[in-house]
PDB file of N, CA and C in Angstrom:
ATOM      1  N   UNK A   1       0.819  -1.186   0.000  1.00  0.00           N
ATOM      2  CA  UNK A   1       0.000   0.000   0.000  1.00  0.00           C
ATOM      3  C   UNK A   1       0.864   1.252   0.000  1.00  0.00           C
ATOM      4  N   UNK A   2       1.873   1.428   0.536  1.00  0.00           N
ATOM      5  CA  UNK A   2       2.767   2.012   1.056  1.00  0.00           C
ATOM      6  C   UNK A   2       3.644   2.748  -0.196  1.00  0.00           C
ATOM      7  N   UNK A   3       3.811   1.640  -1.293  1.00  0.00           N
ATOM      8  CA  UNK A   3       4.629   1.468  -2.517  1.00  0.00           C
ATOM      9  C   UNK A   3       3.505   2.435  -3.638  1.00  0.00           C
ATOM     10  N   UNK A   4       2.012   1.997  -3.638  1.00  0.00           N
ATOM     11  CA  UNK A   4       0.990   2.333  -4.179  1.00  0.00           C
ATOM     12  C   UNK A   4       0.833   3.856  -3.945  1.00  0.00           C
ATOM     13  N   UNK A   5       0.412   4.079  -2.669  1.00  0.00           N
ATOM     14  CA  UNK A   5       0.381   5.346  -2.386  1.00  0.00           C
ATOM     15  C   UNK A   5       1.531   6.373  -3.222  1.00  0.00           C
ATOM     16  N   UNK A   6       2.776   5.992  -2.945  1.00  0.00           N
ATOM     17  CA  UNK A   6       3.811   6.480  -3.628  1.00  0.00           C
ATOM     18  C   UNK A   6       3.924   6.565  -4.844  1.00  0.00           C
ATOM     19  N   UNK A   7       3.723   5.770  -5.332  1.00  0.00           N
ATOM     20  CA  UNK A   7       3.945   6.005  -7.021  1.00  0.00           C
ATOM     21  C   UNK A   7       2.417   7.000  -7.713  1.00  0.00           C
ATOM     22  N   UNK A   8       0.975   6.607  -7.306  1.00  0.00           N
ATOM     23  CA  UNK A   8       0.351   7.555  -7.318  1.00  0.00           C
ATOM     24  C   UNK A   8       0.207   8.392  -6.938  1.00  0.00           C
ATOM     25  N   UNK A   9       0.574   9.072  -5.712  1.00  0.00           N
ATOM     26  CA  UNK A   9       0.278  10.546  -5.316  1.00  0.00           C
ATOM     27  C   UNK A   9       1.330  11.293  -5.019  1.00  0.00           C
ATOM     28  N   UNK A  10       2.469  10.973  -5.565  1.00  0.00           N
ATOM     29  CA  UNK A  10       3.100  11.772  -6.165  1.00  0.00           C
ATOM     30  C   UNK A  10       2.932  12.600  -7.304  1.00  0.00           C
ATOM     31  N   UNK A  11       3.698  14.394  -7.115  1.00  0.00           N
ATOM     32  CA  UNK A  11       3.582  15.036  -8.282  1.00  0.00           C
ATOM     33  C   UNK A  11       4.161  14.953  -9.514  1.00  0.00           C
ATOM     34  N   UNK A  12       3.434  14.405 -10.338  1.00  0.00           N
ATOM     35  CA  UNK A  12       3.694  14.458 -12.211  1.00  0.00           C
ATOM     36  C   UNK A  12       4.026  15.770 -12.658  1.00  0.00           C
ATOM     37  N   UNK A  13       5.277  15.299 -13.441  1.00  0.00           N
ATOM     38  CA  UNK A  13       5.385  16.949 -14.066  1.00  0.00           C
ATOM     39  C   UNK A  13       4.702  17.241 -15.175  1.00  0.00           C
ATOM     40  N   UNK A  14       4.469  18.069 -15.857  1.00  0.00           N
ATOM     41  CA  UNK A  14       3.419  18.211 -16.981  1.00  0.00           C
ATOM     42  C   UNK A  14       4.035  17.273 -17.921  1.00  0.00           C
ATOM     43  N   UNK A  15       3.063  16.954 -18.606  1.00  0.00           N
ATOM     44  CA  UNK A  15       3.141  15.858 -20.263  1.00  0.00           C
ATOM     45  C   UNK A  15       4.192  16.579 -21.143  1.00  0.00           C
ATOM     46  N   UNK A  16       4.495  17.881 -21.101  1.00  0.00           N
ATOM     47  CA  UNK A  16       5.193  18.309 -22.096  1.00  0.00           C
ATOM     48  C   UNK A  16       6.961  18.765 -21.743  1.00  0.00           C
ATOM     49  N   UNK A  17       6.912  18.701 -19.949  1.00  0.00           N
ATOM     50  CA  UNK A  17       8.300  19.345 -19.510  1.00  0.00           C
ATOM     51  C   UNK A  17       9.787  18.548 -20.021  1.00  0.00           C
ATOM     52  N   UNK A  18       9.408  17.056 -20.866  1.00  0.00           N
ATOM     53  CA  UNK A  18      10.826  16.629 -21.551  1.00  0.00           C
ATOM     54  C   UNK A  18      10.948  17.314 -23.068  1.00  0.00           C
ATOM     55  N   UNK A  19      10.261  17.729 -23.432  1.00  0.00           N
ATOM     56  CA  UNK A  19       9.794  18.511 -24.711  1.00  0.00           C
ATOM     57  C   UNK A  19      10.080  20.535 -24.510  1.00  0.00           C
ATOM     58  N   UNK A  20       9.901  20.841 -23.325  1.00  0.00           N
ATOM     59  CA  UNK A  20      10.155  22.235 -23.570  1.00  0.00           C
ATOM     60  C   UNK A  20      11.497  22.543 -23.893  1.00  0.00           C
ATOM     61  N   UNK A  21      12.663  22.036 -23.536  1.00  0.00           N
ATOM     62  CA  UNK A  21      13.920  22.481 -23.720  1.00  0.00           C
ATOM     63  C   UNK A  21      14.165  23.079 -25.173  1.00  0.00           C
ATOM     64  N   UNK A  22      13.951  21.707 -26.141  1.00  0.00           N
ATOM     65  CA  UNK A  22      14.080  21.243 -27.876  1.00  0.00           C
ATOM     66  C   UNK A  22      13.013  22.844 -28.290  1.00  0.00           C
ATOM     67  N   UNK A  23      11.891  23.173 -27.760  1.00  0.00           N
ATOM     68  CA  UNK A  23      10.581  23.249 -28.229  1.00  0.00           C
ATOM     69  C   UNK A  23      11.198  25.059 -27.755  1.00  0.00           C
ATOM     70  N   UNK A  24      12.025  25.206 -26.478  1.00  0.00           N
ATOM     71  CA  UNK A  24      12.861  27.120 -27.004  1.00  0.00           C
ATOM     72  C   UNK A  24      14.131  26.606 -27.758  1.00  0.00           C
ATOM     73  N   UNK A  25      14.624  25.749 -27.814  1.00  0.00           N
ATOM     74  CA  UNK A  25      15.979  26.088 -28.905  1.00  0.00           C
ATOM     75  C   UNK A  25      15.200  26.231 -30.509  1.00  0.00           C
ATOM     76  N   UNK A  26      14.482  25.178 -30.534  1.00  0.00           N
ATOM     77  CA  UNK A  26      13.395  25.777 -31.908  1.00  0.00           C
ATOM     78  C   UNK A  26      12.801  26.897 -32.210  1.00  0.00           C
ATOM     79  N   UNK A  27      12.506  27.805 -31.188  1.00  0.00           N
ATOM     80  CA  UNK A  27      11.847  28.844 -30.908  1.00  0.00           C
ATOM     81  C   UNK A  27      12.957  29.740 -31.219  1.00  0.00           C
ATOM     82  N   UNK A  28      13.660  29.897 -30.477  1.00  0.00           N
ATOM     83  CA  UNK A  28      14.892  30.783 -30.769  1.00  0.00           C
ATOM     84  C   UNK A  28      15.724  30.687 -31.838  1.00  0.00           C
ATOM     85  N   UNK A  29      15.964  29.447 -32.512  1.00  0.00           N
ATOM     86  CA  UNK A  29      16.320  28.846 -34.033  1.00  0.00           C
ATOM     87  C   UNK A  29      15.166  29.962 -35.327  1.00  0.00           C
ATOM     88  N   UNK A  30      14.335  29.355 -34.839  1.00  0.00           N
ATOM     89  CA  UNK A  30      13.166  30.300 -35.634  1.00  0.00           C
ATOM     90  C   UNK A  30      13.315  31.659 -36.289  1.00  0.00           C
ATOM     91  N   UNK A  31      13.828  32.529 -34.556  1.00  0.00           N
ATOM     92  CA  UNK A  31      13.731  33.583 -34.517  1.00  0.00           C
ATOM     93  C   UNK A  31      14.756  34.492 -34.835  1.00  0.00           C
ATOM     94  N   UNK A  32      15.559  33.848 -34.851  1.00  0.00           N
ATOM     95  CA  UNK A  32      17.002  33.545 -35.327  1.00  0.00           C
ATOM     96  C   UNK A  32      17.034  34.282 -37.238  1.00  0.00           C
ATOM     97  N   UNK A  33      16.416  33.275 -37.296  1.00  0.00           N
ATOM     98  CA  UNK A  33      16.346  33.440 -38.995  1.00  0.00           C
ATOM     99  C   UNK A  33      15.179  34.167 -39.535  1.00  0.00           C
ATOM    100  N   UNK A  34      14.147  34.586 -38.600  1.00  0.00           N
ATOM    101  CA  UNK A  34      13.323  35.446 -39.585  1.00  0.00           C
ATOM    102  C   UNK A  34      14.223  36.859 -38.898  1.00  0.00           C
ATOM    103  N   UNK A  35      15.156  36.766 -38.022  1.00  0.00           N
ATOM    104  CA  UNK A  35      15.335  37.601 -37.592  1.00  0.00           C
ATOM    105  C   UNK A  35      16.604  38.220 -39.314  1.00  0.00           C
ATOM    106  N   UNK A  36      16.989  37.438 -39.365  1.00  0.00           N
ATOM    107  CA  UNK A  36      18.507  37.362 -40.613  1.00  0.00           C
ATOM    108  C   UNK A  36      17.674  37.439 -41.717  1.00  0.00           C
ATOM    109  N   UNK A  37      16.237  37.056 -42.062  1.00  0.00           N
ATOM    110  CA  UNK A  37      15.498  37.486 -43.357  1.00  0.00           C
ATOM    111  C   UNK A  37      14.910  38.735 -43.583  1.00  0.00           C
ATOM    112  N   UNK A  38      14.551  39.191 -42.253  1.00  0.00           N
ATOM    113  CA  UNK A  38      14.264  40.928 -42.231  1.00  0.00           C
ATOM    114  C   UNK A  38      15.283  41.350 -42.332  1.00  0.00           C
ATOM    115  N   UNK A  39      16.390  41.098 -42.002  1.00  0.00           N
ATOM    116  CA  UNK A  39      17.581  41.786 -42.410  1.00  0.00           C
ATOM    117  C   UNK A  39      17.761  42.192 -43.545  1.00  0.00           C
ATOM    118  N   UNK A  40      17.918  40.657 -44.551  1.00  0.00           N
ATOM    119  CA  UNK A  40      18.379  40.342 -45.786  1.00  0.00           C
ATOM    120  C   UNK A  40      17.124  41.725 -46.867  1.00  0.00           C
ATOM    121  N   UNK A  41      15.887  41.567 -46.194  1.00  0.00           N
ATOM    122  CA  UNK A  41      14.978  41.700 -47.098  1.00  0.00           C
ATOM    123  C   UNK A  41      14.468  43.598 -46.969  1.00  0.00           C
ATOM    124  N   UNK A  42      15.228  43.828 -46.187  1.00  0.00           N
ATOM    125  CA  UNK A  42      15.641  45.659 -45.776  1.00  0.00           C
ATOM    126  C   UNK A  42      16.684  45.758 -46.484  1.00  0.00           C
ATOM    127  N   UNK A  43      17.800  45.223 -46.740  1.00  0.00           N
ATOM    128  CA  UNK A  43      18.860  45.469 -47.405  1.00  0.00           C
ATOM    129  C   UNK A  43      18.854  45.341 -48.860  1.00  0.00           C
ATOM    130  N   UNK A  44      18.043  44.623 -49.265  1.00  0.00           N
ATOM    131  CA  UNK A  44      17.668  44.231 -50.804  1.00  0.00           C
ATOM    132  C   UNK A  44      16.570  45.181 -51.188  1.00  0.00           C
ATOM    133  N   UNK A  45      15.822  45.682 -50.287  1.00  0.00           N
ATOM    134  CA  UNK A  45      14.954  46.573 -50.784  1.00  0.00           C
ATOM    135  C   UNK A  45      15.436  47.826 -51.070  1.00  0.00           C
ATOM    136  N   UNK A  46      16.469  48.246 -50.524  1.00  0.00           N
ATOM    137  CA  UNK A  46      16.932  49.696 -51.062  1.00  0.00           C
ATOM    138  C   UNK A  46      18.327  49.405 -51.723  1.00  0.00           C
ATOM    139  N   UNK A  47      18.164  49.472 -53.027  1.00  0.00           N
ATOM    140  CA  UNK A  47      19.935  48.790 -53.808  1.00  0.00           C
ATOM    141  C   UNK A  47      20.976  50.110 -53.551  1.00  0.00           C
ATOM    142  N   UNK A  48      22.148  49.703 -54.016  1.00  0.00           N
ATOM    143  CA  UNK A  48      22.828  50.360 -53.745  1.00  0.00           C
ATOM    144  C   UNK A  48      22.911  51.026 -55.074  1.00  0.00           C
ATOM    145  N   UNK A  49      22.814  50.231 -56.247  1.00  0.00           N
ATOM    146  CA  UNK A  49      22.814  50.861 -57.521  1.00  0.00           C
ATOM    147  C   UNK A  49      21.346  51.099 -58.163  1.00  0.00           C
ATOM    148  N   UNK A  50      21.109  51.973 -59.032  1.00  0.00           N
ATOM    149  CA  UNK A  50      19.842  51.953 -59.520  1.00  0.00           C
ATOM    150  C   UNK A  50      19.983  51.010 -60.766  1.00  0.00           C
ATOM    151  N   UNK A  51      18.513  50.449 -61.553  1.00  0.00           N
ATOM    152  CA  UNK A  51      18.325  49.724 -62.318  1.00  0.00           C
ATOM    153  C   UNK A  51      19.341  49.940 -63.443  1.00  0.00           C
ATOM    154  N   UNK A  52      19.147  51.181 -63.725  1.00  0.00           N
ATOM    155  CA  UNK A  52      19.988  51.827 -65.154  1.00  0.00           C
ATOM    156  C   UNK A  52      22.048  51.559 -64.613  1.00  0.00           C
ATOM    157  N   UNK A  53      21.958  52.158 -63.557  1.00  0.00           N
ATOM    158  CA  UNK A  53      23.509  51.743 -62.718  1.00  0.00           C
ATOM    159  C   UNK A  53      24.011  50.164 -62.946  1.00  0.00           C
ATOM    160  N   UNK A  54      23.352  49.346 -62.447  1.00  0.00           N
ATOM    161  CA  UNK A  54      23.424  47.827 -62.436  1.00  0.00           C
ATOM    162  C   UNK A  54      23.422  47.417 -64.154  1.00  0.00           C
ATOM    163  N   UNK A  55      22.584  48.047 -64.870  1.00  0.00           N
ATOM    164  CA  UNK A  55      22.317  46.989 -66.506  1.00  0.00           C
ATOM    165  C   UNK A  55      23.890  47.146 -66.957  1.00  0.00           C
ATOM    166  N   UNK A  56      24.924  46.001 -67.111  1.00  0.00           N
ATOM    167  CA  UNK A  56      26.315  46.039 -67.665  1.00  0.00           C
ATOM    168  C   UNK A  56      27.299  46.954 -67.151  1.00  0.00           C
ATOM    169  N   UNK A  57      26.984  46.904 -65.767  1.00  0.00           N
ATOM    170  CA  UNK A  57      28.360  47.796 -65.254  1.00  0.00           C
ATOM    171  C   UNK A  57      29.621  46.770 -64.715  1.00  0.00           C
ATOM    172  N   UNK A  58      29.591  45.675 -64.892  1.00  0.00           N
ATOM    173  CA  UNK A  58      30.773  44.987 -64.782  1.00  0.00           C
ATOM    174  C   UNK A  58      31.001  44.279 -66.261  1.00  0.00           C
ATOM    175  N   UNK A  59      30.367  44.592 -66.992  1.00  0.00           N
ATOM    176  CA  UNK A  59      31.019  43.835 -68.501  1.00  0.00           C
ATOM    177  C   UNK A  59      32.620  43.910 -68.709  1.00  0.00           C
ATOM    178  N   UNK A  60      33.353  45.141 -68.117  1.00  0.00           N
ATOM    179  CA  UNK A  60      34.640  45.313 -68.899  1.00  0.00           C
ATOM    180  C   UNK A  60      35.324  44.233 -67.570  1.00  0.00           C
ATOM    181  N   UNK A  61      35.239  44.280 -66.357  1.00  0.00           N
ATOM    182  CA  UNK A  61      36.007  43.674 -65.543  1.00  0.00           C
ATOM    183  C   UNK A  61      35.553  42.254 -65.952  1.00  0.00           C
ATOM    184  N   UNK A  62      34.339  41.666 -66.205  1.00  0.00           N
ATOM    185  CA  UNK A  62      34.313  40.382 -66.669  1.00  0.00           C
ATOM    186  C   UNK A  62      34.972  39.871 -68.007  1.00  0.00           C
ATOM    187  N   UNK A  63      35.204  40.690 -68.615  1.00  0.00           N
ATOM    188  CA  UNK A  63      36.016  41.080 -70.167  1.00  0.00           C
ATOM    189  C   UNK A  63      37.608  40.377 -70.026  1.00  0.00           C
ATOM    190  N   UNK A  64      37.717  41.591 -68.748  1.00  0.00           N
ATOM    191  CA  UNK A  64      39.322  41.196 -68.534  1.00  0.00           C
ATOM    192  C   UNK A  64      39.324  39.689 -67.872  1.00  0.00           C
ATOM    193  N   UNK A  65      38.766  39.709 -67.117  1.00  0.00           N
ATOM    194  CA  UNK A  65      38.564  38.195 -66.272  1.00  0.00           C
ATOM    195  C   UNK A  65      38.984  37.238 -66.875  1.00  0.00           C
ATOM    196  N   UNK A  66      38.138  37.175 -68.397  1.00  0.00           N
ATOM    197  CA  UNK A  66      37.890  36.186 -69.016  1.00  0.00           C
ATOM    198  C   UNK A  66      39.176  35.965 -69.942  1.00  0.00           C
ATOM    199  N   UNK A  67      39.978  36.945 -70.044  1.00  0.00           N
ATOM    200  CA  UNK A  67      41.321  37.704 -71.236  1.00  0.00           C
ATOM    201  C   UNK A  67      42.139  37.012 -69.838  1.00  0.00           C
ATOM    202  N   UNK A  68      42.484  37.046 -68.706  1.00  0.00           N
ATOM    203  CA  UNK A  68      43.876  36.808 -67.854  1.00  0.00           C
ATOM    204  C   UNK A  68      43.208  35.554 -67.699  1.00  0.00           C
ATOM    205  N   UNK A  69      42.096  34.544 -68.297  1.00  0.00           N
ATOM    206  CA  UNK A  69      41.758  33.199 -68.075  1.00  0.00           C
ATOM    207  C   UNK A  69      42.401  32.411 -69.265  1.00  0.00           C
ATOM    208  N   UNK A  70      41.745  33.188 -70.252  1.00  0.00           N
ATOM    209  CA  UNK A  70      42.260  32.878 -71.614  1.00  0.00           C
ATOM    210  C   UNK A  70      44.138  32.356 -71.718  1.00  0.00           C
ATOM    211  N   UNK A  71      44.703  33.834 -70.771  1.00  0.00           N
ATOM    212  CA  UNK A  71      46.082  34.028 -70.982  1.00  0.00           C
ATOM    213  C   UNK A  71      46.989  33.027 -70.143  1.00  0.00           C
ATOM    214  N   UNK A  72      46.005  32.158 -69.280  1.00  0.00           N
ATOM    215  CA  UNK A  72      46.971  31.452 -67.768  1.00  0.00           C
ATOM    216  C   UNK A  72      46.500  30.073 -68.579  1.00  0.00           C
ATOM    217  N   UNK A  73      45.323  29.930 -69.376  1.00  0.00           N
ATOM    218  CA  UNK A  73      45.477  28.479 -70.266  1.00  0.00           C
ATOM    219  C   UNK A  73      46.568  28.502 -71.402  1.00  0.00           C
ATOM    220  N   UNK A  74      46.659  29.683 -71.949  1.00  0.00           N
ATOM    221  CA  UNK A  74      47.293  29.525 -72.213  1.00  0.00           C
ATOM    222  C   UNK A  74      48.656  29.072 -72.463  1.00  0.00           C
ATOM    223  N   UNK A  75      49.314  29.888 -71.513  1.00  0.00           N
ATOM    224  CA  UNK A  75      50.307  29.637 -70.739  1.00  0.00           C
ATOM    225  C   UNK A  75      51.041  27.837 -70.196  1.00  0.00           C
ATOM    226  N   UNK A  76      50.006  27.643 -69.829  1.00  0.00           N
ATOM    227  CA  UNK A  76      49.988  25.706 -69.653  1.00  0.00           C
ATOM    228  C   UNK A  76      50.286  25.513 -70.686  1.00  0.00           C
ATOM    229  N   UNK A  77      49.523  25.637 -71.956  1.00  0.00           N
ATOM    230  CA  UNK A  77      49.469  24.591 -72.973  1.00  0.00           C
ATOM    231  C   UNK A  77      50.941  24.561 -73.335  1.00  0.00           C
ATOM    232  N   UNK A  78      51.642  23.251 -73.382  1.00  0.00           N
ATOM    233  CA  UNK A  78      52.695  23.472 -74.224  1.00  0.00           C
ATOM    234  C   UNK A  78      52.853  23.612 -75.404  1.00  0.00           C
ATOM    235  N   UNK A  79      54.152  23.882 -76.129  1.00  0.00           N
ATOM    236  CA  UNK A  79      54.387  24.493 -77.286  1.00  0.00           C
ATOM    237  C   UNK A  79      54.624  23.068 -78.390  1.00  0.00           C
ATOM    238  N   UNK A  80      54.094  23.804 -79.316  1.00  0.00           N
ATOM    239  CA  UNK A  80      53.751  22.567 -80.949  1.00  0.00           C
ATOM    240  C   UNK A  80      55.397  21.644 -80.736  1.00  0.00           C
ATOM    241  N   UNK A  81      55.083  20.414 -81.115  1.00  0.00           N
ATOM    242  CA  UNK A  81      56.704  19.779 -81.421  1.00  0.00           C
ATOM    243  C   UNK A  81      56.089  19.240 -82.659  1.00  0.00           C
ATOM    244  N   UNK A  82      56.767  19.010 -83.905  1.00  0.00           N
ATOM    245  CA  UNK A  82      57.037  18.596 -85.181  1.00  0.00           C
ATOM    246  C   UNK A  82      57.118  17.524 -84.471  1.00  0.00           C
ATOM    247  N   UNK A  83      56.589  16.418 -85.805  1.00  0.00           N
ATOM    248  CA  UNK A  83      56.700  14.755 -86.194  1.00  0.00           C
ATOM    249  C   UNK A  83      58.158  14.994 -86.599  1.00  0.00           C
ATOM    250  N   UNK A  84      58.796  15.526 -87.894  1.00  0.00           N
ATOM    251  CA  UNK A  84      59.537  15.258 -88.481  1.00  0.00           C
ATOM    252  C   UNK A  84      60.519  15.550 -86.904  1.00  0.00           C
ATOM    253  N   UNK A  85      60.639  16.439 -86.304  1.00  0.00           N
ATOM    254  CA  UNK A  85      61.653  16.905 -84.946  1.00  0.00           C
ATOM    255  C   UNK A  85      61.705  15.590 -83.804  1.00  0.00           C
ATOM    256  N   UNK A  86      60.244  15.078 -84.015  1.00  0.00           N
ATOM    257  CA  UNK A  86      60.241  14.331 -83.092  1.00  0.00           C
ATOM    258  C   UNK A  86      61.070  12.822 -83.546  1.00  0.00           C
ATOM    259  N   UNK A  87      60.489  12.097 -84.796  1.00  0.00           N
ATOM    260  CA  UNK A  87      61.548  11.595 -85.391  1.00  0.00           C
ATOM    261  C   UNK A  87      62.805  11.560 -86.038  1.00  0.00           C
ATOM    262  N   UNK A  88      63.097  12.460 -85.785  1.00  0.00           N
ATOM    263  CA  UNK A  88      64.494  12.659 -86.990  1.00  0.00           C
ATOM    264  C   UNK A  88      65.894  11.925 -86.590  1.00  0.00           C
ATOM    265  N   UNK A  89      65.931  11.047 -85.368  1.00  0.00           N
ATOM    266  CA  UNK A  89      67.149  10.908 -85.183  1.00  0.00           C
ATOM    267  C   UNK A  89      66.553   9.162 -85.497  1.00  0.00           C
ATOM    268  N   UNK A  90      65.607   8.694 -85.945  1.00  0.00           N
ATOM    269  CA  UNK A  90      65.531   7.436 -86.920  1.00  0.00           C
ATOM    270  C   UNK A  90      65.726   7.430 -88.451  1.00  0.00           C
ATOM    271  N   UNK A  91      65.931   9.120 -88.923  1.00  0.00           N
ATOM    272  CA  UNK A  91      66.389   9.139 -90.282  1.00  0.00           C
ATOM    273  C   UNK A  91      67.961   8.056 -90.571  1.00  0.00           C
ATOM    274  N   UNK A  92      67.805   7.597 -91.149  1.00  0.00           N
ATOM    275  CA  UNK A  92      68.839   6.465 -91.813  1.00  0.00           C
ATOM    276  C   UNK A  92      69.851   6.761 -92.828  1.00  0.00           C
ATOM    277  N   UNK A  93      68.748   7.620 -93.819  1.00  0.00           N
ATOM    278  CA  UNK A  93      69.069   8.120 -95.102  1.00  0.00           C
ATOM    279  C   UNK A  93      70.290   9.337 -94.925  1.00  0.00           C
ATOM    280  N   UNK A  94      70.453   9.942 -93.995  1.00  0.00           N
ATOM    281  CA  UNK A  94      70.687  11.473 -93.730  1.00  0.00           C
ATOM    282  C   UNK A  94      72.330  11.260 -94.317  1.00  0.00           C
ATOM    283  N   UNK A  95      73.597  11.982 -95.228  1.00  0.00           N
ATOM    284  CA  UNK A  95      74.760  11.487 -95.163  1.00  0.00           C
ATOM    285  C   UNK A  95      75.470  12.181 -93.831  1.00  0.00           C
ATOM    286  N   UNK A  96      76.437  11.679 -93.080  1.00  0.00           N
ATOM    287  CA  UNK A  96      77.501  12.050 -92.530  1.00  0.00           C
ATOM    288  C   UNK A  96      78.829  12.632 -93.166  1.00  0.00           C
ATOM    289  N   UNK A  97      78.875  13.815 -92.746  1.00  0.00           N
ATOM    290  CA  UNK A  97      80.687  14.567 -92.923  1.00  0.00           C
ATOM    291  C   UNK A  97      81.377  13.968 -92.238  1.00  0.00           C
ATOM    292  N   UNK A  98      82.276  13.462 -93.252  1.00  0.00           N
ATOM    293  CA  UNK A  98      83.393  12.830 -92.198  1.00  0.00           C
ATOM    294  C   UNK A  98      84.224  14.304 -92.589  1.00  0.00           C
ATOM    295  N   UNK A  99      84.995  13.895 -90.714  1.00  0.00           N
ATOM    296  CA  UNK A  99      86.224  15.577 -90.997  1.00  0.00           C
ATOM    297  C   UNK A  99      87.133  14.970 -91.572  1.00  0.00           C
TER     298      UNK A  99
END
């Protein structure tokens, strides 16, 4: 009886108190990020350039970009070697100077 009493009339903690911890880090996770989307979405609303500013104002730096990309493949590629250069010391035919 003794055992009975005890296990029933004792105080239960609410149904949800293994769940609140998870249930503010979610909360604060949440808040977290609409907090970083009002950010994002104040900062995007007023540009820094106007429409006409922004249409092709980096064309020439992407220009060059693409010219010092061009120039560093270049650079790698090695240089042409001739068949005939590459074979020539199986020429047979060739005469020798004697001194």
């Amino acid at each position: 009886m003794f055992l009975t009493a005890l296990l029933l009339l004792r105080p239960h903690p609410r149904p949800a108190v293994d769940w609140e911890a998870l249930a503010a880090a979610a909360k604060q996770n949440m808040i977290r990020r609409l907090e970083i989307e009002a950010e994002n979405h104040y900062c995007l609303s007023r540009p820094f350039l106007t429409a006409e500013q922004e249409r092709g104002h980096a064309v020439a730096r992407r220009a060059a970009a693409f010219e010092g990309l061009k120039a560093a493949q270049a650079a790698q590629f090695s240089a042409h070697r001739r068949l005939e250069d590459q074979l020539d010391h199986l020429n047979v035919t060739r005469r020798r100077s004697w001194p």
